[in-house]
C-alpha atoms as a PDB file:
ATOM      1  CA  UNK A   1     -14.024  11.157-104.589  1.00  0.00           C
ATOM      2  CA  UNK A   2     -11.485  11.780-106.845  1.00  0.00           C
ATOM      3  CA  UNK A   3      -7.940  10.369-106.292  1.00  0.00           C
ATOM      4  CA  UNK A   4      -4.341  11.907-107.450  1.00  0.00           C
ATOM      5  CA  UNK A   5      -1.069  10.808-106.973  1.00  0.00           C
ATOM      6  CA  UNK A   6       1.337  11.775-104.406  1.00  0.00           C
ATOM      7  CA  UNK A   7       3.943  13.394-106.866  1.00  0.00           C
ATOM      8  CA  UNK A   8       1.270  15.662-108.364  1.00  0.00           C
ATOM      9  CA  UNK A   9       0.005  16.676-105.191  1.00  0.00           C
ATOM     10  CA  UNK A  10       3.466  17.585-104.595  1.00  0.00           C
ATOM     11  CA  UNK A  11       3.783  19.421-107.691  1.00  0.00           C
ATOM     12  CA  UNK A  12       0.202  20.972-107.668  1.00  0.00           C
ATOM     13  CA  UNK A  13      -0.627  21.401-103.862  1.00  0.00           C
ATOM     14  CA  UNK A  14      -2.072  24.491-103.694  1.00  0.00           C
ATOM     15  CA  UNK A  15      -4.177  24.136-106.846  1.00  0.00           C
ATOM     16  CA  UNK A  16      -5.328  21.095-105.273  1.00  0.00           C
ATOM     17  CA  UNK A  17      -6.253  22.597-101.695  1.00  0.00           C
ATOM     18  CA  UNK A  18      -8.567  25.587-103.090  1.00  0.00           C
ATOM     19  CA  UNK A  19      -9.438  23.413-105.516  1.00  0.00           C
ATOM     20  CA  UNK A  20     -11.087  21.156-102.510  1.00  0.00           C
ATOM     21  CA  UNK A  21     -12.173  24.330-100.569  1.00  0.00           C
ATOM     22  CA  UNK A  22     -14.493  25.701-103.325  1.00  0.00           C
ATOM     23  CA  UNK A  23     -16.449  22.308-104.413  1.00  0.00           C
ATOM     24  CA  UNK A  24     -16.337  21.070-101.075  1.00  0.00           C
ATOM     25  CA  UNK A  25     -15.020  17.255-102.483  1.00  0.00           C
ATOM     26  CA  UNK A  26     -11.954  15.332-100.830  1.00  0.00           C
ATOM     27  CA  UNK A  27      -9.115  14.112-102.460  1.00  0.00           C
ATOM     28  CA  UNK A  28      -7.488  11.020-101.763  1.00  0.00           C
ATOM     29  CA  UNK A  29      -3.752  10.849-102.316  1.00  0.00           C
ATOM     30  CA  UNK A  30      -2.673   7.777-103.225  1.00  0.00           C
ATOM     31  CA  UNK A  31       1.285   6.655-103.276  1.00  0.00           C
ATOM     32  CA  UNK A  32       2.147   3.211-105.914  1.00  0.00           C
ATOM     33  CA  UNK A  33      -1.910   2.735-106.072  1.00  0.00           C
ATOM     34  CA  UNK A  34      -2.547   2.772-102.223  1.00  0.00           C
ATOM     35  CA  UNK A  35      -4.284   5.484-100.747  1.00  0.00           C
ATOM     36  CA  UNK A  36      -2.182   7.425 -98.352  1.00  0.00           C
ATOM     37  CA  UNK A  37      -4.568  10.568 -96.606  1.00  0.00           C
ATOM     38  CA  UNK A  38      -7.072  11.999 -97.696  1.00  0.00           C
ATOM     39  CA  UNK A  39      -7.743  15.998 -98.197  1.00  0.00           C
ATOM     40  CA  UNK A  40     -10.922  17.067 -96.648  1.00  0.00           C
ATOM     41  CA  UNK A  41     -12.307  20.469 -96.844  1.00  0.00           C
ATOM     42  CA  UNK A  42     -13.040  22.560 -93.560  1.00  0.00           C
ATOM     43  CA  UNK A  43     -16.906  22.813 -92.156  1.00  0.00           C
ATOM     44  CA  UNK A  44     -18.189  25.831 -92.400  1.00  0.00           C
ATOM     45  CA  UNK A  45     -16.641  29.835 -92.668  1.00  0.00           C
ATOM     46  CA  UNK A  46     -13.068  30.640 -91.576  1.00  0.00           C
ATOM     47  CA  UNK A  47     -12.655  32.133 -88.282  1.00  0.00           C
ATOM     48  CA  UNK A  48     -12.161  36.039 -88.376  1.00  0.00           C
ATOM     49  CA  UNK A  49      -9.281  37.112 -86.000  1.00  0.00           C
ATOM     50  CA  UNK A  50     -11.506  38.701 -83.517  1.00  0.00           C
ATOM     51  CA  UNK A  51     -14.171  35.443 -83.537  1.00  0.00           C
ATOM     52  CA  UNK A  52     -10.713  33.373 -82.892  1.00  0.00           C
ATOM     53  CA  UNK A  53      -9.706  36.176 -79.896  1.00  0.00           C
ATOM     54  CA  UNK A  54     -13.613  35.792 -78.465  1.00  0.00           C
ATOM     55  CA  UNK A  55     -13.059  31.708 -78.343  1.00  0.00           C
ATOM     56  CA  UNK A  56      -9.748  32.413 -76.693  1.00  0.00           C
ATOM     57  CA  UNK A  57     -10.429  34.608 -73.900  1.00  0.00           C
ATOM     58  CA  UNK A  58     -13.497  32.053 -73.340  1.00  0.00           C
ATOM     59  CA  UNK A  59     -11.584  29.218 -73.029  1.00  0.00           C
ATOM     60  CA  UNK A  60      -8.670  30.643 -71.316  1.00  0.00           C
ATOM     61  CA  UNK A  61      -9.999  33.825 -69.339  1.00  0.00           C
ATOM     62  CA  UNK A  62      -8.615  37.109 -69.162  1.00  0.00           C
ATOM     63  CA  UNK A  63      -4.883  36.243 -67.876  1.00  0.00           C
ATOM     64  CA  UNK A  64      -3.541  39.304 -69.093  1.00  0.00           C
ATOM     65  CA  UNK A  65      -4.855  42.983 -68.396  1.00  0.00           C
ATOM     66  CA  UNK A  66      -7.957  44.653 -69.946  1.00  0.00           C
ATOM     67  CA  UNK A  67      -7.459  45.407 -73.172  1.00  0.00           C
ATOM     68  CA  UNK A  68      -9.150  48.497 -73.260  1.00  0.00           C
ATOM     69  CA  UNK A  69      -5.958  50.088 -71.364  1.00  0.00           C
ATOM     70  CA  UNK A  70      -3.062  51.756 -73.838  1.00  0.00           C
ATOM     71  CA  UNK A  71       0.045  50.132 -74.278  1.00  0.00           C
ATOM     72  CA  UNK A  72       2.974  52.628 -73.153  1.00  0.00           C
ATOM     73  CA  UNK A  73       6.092  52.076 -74.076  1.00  0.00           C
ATOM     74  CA  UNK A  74       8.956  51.783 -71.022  1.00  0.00           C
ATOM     75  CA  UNK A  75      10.929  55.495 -70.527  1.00  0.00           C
ATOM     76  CA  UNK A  76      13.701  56.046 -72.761  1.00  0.00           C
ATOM     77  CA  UNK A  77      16.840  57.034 -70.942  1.00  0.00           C
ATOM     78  CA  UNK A  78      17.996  60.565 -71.611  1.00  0.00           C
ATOM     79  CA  UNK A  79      21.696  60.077 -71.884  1.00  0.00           C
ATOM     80  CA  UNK A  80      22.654  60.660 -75.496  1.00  0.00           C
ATOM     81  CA  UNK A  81      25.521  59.299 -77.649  1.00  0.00           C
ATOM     82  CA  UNK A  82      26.774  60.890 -80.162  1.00  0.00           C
ATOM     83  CA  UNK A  83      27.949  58.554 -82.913  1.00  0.00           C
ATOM     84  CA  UNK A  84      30.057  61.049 -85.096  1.00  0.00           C
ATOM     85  CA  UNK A  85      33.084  59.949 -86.983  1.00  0.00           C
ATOM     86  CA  UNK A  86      35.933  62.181 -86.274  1.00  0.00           C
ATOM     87  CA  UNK A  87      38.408  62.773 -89.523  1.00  0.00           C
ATOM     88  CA  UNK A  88      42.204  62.888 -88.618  1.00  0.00           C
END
């Protein structure tokens, strides 16, 4: 496992983080010599937006209505204003 100091990981952070993400190898950030945490990478794919939706409405249910149905925007009122600048 390789180890780095807290002031580079401050300096180099996201280097660091894909750096972890493609070989799949923690880091552990040390502070004066002692290790502090330790950067793991994730199991597995990311989530697509619709996978993290599915896992949602499983867990939760549908609380809110279908969403096969349009949003429609409320009814604008038909008064107008006009906003001219009369000259003196």
């Amino acid at each position: 496992m390789k180890t780095i100091g807290i002031f580079e990981v401050k300096t180099r952070l996201s280097e660091i983080c894909e750096e972890v993400a493609r070989l799949h190898e923690p880091v552990l950030v040390t502070k004066r010599g002692k290790a502090l945490v330790r950067i793991d990478p994730l199991e597995g794919k990311p989530m697509t937006v619709m996978e993290r939706r599915a896992q949602y409405m499983t867990r939760h249910g549908a609380r809110e209505k279908s969403d096969t149905v349009d949003f429609e925007p409320p009814a604008r009122s038909r008064e107008t204003t006009d906003f001219s600048i009369e000259e003196p």
